[in-house]
Protein backbone atom coordinates (compact mmCIF):
# COMPACT_ATOMS: atom_id res chain seq x y z
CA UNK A 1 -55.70 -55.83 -92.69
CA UNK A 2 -53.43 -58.24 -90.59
CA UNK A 3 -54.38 -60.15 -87.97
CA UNK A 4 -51.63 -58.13 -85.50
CA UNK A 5 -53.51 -55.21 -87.14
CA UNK A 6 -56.82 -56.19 -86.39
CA UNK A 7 -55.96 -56.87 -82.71
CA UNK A 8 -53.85 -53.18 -82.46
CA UNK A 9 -57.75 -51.58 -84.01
CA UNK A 10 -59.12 -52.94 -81.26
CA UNK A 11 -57.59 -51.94 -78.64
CA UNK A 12 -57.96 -48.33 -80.09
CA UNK A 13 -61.76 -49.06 -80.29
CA UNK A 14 -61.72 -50.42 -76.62
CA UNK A 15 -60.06 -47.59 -74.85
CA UNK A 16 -62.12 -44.93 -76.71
CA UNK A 17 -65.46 -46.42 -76.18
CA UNK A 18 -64.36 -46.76 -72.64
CA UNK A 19 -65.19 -50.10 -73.01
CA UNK A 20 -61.56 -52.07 -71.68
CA UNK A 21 -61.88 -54.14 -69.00
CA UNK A 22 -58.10 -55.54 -69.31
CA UNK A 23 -55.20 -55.44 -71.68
CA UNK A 24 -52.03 -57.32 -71.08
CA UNK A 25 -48.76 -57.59 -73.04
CA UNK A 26 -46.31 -60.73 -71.72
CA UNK A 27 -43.34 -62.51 -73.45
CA UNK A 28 -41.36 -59.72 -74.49
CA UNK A 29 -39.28 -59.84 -77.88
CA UNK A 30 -36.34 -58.11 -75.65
CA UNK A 31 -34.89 -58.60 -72.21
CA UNK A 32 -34.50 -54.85 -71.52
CA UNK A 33 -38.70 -54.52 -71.96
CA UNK A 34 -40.79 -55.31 -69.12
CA UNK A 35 -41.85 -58.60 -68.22
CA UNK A 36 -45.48 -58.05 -68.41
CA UNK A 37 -47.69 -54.89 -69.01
CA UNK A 38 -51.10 -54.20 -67.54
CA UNK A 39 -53.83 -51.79 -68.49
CA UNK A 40 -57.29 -51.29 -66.71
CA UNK A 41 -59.71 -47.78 -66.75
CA UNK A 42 -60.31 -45.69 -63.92
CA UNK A 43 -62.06 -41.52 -63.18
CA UNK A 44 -59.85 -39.50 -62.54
CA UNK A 45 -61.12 -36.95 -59.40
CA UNK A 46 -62.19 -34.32 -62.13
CA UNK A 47 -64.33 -37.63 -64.23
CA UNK A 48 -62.47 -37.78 -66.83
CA UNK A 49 -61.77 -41.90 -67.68
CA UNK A 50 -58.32 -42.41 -68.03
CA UNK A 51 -55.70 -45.68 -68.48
CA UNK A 52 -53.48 -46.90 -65.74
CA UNK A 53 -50.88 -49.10 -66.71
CA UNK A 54 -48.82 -51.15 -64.80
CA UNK A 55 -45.46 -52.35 -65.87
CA UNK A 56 -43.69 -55.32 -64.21
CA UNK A 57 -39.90 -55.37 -64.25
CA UNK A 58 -37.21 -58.18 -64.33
CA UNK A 59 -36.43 -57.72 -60.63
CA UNK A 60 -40.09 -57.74 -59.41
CA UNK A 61 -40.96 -54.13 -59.25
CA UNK A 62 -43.79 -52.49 -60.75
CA UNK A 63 -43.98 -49.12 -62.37
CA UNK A 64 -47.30 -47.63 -62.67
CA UNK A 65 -48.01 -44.57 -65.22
CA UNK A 66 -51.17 -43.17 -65.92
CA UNK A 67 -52.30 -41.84 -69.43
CA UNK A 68 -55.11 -39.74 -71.30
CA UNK A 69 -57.05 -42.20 -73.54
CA UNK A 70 -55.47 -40.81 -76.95
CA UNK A 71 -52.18 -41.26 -75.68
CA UNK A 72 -53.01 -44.62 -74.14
CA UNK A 73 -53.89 -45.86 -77.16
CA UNK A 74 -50.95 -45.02 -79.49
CA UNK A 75 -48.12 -46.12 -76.77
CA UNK A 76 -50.70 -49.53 -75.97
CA UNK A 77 -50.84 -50.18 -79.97
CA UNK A 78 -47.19 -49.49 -80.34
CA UNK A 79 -46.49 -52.93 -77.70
CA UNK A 80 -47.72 -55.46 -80.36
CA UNK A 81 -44.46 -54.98 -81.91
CA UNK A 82 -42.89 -55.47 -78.52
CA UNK A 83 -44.53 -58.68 -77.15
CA UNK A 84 -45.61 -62.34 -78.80
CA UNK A 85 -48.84 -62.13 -76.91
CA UNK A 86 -51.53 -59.58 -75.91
CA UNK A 87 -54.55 -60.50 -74.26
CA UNK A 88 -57.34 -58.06 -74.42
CA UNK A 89 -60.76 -58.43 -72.62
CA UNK A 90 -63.93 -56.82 -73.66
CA UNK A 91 -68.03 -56.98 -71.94
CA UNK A 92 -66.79 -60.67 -71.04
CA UNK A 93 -65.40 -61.51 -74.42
CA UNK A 94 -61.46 -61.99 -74.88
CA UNK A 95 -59.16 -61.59 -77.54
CA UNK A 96 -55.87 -62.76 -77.86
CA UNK A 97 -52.59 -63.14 -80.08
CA UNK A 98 -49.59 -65.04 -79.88
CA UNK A 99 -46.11 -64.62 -82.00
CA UNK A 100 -44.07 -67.99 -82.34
CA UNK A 101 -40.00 -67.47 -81.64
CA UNK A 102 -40.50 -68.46 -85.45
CA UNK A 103 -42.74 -65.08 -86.15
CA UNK A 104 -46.20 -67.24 -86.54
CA UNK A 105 -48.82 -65.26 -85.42
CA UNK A 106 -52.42 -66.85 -84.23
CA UNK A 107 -55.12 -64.73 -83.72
CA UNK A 108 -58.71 -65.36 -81.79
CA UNK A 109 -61.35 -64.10 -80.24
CA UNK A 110 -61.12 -61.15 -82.90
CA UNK A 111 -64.98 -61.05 -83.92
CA UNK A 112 -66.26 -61.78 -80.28
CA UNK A 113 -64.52 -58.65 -78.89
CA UNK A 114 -65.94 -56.87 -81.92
CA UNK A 115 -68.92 -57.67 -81.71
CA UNK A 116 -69.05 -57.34 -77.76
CA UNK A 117 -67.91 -53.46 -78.57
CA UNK A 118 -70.60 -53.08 -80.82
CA UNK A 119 -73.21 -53.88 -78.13
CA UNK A 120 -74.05 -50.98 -75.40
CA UNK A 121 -73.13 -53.89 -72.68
CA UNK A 122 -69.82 -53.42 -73.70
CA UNK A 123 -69.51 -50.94 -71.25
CA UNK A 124 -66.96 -51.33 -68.03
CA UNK A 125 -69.15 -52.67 -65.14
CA UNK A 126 -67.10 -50.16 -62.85
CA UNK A 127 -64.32 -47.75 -63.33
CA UNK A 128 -62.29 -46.95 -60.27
CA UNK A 129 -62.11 -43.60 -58.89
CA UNK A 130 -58.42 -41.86 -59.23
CA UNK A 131 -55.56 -43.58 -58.23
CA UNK A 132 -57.55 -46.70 -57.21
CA UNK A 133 -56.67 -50.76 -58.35
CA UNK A 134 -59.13 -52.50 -59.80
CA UNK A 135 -59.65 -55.77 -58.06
CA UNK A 136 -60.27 -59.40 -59.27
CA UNK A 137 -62.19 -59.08 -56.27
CA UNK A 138 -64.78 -56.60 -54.59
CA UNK A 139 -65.19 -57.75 -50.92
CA UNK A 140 -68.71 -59.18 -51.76
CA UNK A 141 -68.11 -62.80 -52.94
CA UNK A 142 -69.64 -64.88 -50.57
CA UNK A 143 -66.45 -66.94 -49.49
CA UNK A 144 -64.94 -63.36 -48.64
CA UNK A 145 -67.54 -62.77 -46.46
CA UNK A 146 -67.30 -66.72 -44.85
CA UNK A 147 -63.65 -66.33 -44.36
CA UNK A 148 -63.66 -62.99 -42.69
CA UNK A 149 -62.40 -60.49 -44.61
CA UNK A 150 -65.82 -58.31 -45.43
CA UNK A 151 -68.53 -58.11 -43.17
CA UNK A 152 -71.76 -58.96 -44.22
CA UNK A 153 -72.53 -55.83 -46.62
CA UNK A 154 -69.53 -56.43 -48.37
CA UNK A 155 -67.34 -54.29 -47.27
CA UNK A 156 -63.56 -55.40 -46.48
CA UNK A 157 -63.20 -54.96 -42.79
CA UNK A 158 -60.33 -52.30 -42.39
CA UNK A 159 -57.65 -54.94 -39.82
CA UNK A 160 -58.48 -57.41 -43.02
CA UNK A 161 -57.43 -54.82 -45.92
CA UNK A 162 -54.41 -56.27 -46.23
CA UNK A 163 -55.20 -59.75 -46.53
CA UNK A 164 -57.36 -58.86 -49.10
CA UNK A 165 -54.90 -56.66 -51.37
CA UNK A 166 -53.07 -60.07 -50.92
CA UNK A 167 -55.28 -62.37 -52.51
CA UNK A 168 -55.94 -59.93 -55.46
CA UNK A 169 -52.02 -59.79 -55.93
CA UNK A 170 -51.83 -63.67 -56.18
CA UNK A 171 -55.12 -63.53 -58.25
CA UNK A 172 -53.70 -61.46 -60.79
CA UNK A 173 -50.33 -63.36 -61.12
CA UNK A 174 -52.17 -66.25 -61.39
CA UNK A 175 -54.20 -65.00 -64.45
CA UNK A 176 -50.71 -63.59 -65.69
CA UNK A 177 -50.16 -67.81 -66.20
CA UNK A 178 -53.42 -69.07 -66.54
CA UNK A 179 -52.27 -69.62 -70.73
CA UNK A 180 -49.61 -72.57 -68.94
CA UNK A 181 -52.92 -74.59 -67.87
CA UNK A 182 -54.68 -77.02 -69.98
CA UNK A 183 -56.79 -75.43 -71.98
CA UNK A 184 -59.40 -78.08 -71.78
CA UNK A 185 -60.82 -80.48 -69.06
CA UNK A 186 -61.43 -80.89 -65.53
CA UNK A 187 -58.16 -79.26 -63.53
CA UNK A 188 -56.28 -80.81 -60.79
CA UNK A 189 -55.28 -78.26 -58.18
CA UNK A 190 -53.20 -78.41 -54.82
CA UNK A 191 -52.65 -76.01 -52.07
CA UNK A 192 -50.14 -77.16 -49.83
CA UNK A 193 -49.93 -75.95 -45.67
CA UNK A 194 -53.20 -74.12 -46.63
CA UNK A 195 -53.77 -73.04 -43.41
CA UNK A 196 -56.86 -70.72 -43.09
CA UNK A 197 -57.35 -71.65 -47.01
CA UNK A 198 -57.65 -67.98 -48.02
CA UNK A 199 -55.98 -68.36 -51.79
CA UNK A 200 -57.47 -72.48 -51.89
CA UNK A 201 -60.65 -70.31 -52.54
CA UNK A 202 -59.34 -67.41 -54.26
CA UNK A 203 -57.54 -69.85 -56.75
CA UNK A 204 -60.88 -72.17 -56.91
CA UNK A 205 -63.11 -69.28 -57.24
CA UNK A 206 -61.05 -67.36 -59.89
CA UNK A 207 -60.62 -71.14 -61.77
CA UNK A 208 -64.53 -71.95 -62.00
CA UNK A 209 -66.50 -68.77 -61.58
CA UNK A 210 -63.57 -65.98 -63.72
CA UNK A 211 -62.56 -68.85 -66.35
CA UNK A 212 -65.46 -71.20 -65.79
CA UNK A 213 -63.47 -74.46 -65.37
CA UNK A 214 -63.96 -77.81 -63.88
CA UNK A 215 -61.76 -78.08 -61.14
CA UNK A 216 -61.02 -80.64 -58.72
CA UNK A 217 -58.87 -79.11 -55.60
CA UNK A 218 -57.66 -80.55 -52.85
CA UNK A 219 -56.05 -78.18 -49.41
CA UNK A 220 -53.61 -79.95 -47.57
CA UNK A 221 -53.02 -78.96 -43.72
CA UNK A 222 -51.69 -80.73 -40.58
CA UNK A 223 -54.26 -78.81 -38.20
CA UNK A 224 -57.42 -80.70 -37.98
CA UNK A 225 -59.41 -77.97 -36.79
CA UNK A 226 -58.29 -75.47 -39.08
CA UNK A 227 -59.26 -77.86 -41.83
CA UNK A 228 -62.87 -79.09 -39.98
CA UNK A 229 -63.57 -74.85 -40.19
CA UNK A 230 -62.46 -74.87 -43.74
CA UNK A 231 -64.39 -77.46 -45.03
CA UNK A 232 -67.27 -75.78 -43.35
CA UNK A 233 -66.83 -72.42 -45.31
CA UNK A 234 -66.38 -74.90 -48.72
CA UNK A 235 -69.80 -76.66 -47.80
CA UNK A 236 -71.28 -72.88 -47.11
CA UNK A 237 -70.41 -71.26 -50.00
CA UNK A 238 -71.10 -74.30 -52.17
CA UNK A 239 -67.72 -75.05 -53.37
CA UNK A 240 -67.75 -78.34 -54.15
CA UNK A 241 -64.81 -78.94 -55.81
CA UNK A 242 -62.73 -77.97 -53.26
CA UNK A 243 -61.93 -80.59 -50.67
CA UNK A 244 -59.53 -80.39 -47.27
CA UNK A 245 -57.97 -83.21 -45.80
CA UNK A 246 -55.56 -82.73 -42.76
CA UNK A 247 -52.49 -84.64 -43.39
CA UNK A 248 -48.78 -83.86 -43.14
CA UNK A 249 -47.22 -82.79 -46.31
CA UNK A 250 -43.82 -84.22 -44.95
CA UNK A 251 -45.09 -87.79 -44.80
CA UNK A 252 -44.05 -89.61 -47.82
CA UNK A 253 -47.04 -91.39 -48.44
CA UNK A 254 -48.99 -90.76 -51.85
CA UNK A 255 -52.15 -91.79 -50.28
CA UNK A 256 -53.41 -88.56 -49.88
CA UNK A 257 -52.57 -87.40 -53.84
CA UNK A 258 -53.84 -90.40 -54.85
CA UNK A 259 -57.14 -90.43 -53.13
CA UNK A 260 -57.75 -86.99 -54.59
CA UNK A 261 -56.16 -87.16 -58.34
CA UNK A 262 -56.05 -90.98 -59.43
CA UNK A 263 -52.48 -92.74 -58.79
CA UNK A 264 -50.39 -91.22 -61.55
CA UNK A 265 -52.43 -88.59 -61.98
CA UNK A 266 -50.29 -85.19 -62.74
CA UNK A 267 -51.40 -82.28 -60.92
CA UNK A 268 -51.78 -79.24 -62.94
CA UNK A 269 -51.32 -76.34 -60.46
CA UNK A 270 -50.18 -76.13 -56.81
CA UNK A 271 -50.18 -73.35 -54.67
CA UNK A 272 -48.72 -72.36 -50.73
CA UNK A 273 -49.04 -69.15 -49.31
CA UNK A 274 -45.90 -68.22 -46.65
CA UNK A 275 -45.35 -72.18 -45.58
CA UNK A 276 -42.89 -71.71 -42.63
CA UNK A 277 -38.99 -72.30 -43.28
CA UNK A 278 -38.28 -75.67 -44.37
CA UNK A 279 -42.10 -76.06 -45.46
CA UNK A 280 -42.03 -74.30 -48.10
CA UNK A 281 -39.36 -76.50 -49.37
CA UNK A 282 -41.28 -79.52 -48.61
CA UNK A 283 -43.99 -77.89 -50.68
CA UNK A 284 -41.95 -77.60 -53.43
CA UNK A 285 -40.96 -80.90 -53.68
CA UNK A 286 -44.26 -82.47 -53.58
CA UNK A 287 -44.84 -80.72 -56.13
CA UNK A 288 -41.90 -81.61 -58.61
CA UNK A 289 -43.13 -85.02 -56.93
CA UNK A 290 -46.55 -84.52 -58.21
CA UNK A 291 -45.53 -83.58 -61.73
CA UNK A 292 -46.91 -80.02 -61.18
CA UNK A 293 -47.43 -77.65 -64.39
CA UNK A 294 -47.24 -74.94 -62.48
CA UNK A 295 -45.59 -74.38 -58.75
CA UNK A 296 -46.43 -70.54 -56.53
CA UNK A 297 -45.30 -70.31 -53.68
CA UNK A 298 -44.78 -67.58 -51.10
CA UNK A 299 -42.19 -68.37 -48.59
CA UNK A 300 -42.24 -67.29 -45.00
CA UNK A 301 -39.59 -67.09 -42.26
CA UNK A 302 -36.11 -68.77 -43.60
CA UNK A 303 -34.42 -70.47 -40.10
CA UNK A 304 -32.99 -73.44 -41.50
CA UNK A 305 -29.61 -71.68 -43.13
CA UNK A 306 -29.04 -68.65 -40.41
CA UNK A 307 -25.69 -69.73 -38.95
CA UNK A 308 -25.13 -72.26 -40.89
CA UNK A 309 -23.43 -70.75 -44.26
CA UNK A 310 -19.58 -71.49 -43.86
CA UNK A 311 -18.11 -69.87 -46.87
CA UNK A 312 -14.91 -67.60 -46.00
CA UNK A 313 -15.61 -64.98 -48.76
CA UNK A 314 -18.95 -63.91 -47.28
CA UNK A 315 -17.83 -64.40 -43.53
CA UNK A 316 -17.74 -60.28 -44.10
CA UNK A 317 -21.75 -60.36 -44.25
CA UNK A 318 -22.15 -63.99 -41.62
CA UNK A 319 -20.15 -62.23 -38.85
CA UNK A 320 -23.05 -59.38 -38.55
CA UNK A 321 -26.52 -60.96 -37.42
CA UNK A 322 -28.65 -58.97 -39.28
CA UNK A 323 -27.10 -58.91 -42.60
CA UNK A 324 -26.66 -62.91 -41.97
CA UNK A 325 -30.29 -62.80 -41.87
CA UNK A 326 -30.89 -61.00 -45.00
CA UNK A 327 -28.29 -62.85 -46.32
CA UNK A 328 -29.89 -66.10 -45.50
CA UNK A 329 -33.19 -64.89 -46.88
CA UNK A 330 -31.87 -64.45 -50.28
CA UNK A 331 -29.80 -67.47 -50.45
CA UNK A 332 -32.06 -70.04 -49.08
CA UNK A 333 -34.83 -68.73 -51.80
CA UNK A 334 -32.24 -68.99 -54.71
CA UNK A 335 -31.60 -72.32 -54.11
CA UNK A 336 -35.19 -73.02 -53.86
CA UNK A 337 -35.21 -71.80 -57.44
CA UNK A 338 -32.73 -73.55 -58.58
CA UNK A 339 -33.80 -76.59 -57.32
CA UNK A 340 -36.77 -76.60 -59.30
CA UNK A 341 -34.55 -75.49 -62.66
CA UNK A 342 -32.83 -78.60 -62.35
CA UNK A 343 -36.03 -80.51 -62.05
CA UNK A 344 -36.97 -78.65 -65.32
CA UNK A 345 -38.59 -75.59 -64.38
CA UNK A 346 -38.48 -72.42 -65.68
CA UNK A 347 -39.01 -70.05 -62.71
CA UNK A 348 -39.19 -66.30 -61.74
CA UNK A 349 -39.26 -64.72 -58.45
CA UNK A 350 -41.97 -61.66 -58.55
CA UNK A 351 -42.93 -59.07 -55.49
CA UNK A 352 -46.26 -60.46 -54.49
CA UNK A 353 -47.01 -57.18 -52.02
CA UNK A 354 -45.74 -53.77 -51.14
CA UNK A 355 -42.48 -55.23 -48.79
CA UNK A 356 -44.28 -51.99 -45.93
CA UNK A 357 -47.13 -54.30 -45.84
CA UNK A 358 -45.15 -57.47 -45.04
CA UNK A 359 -41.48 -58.92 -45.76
CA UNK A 360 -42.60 -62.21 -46.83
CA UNK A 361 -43.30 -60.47 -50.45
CA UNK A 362 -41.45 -62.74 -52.46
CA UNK A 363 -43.22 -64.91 -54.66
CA UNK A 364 -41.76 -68.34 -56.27
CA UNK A 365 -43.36 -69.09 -59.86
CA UNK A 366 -42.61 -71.81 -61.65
CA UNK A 367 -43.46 -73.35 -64.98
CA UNK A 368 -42.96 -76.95 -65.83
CA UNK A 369 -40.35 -76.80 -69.08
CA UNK A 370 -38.27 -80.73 -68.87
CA UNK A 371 -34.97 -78.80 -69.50
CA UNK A 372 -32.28 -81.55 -71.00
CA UNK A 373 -29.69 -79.88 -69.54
CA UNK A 374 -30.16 -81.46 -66.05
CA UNK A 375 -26.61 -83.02 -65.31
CA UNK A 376 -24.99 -79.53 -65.76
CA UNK A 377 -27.95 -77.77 -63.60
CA UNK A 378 -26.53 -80.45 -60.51
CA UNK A 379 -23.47 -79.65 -60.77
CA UNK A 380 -23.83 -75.82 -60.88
CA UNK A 381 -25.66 -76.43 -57.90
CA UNK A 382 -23.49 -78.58 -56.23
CA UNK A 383 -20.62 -75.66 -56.98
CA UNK A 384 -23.02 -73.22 -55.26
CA UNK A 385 -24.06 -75.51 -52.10
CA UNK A 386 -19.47 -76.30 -52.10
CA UNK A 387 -18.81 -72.76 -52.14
CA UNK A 388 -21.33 -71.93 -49.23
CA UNK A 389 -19.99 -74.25 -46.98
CA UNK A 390 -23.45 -76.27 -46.88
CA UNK A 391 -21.88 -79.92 -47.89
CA UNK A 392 -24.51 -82.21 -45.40
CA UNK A 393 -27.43 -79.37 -44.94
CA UNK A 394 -30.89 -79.83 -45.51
CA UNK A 395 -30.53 -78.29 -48.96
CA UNK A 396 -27.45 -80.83 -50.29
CA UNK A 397 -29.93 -82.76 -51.92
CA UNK A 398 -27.74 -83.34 -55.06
């Protein structure tokens, strides 16, 4: 039996034991499949266990589908013919295979999630009732409880369900890259304009207690107090890794970087949820600065463009307020993102949250690639920042 064989019998023997915790399919072999695909268990209302997949398009959206475990299996099975890599998580144990652009395939992890589906603690620890998401996270964690979200039981307070459907969303995306981190060693982490420092611990809590790495973190903020109450909930909840220092992120001094990572050190994630207008951008480059594997970041409110775009062909969109606004939404994140392609990213913009929850759903992800084809990148954004009328803006930076 192949090794792409071995992996498709196992997800087979996973879904009819009732024993999948998660199954994801990501680098698709064409660009009209989705971008990633998602499976998890949950009762339906009448108890009988079930698959719900979730399937994330091109353009951000997410389809969700729900499926009888027979037919689960065969269309699931089918996607290793679809994708170059499947992860598939059993009882703890993980399994996973990867298909080179050259058709290599590398297999592990194949006799730990066999064996963990032999044992009775294979079992899912919980299966969601019908129509309910699974979480990375219950409400119970103790830093949950520290920063407000669930009262002391556990349970998320209702004004804070929100918040807390957010930093599962990030969670998950995050774990959708976790494959572009070093696989080995201590990890270098930044969140930049923390703020209240919800996803510094979601990211540092998912890092050393979900994938049970080293990490040293370090939450950047400008508000002193903010980061004194931080720093309290770190020491409370025993998170020792993670350290807050209140600096400016604008200030060009390395000081702070190098204090935390070692001068030259490389930073292998950072992170910034909804940084205001031009911080985001500030964010960004620190962290093309900071030699940054990987770059997510959720911008906020976008003020710096509105009124400012002076390109004749689009004065039919400027000359009404509100679509100038949307307008200016869309363009000042798209040359965010092609900022970082000419600094050698490969990036994506995803939906972090249902847009009735919040606008500020967009979510910047970025993955350090060294592209050689910088010199043409500048000048195709050069063209873009020419045609818009933005020659001497914040964002001419080429």
């Amino acid at each position: 039996m192949s090794d792409i064989s071995q992996f498709t019998s196992l997800i087979s023997g996973a879904i009819e034991t009732e024993a999948l915790s998660r199954l994801t399919f990501s680098r698709p072999m064409r660009a009209d499949l989705p971008t990633k695909v998602t499976s998890s268990l949950y009762r339906s209302k009448g108890g009988e266990v079930m698959v719900a997949t979730e399937s994330m398009m091109a353009d951000g959206k997410c389809i969700r589908k729900n499926r009888s475990k027979h037919d689960a299996a065969e269309h699931l099975s089918s996607l290793t013919a679809e994708y170059r890599q499947g992860n598939l998580a059993v009882g703890g144990r993980e399994a996973q295979y990867i298909v080179s652009k050259k058709g290599k395939v590398s297999v592990s992890g194949i006799g730990a999630v066999r064996e963990a589906l032999s044992s009775p603690s294979a079992a899912p620890i919980s299966v969601g009732a019908d129509n309910e998401k699974r979480y990375f996270w219950q409400g119970d964690e103790p830093w949950l409880i520290a920063l407000g979200i669930s009262d002391a039981s556990g349970r998320v307070h209702d004004k804070r369900r929100s918040k807390f459907r957010q930093i599962n969303r990030f969670t998950e995306l995050l774990d959708d890259i976790y494959g572009e981190l070093p696989p080995e060693g201590e990890l270098n982490v930044c969140d930049l304009c923390c703020g209240k420092s919800y996803l510094s611990f979601a990211v540092y809590e998912y890092l050393t207690e979900k994938r049970g790495r080293r990490v040293n973190m370090l939450a950047v903020d400008r508000k002193r107090d903010v980061i004194e109450y931080c720093a309290g909930v770190a020491a409370s909840v025993g998170a020792e890794g993670l350290r807050f220092v209140a600096a400016d992120i604008a200030d060009e001094s390395e000081s702070v970087y190098d204090d935390a990572f070692g001068k030259d050190a490389k930073v292998d994630l950072t992170v910034s949820l909804h940084a205001c207008d031009i911080a985001t951008d500030l964010v960004l480059r620190r962290a093309v600065k900071l030699s940054s594997r990987v770059i997510m970041s959720t911008p906020c409110c976008h003020h710096e463009l509105y009124g400012k775009i002076k390109s004749a062909p689009l004065s039919f969109i400027t000359s009404h307020s509100m679509l100038s606004q949307k307008l200016t939404d869309a363009v000042t994140d798209r040359l965010r993102v092609k900022m970082l392609e000419v600094e050698g990213y490969k990036v994506e913009t995803v939906e972090l949250i249902d847009p009735d929850e919040t606008p500020k759903n967009v979510l910047i992800r970025a993955r350090r690639r060294l592209s050689a084809d910088r010199e043409k990148l500048m000048s195709e954004y050069n063209s873009i920042i020419e045609f818009l009328g933005l020659s001497g803006s914040y964002y001419d930076i080429y």
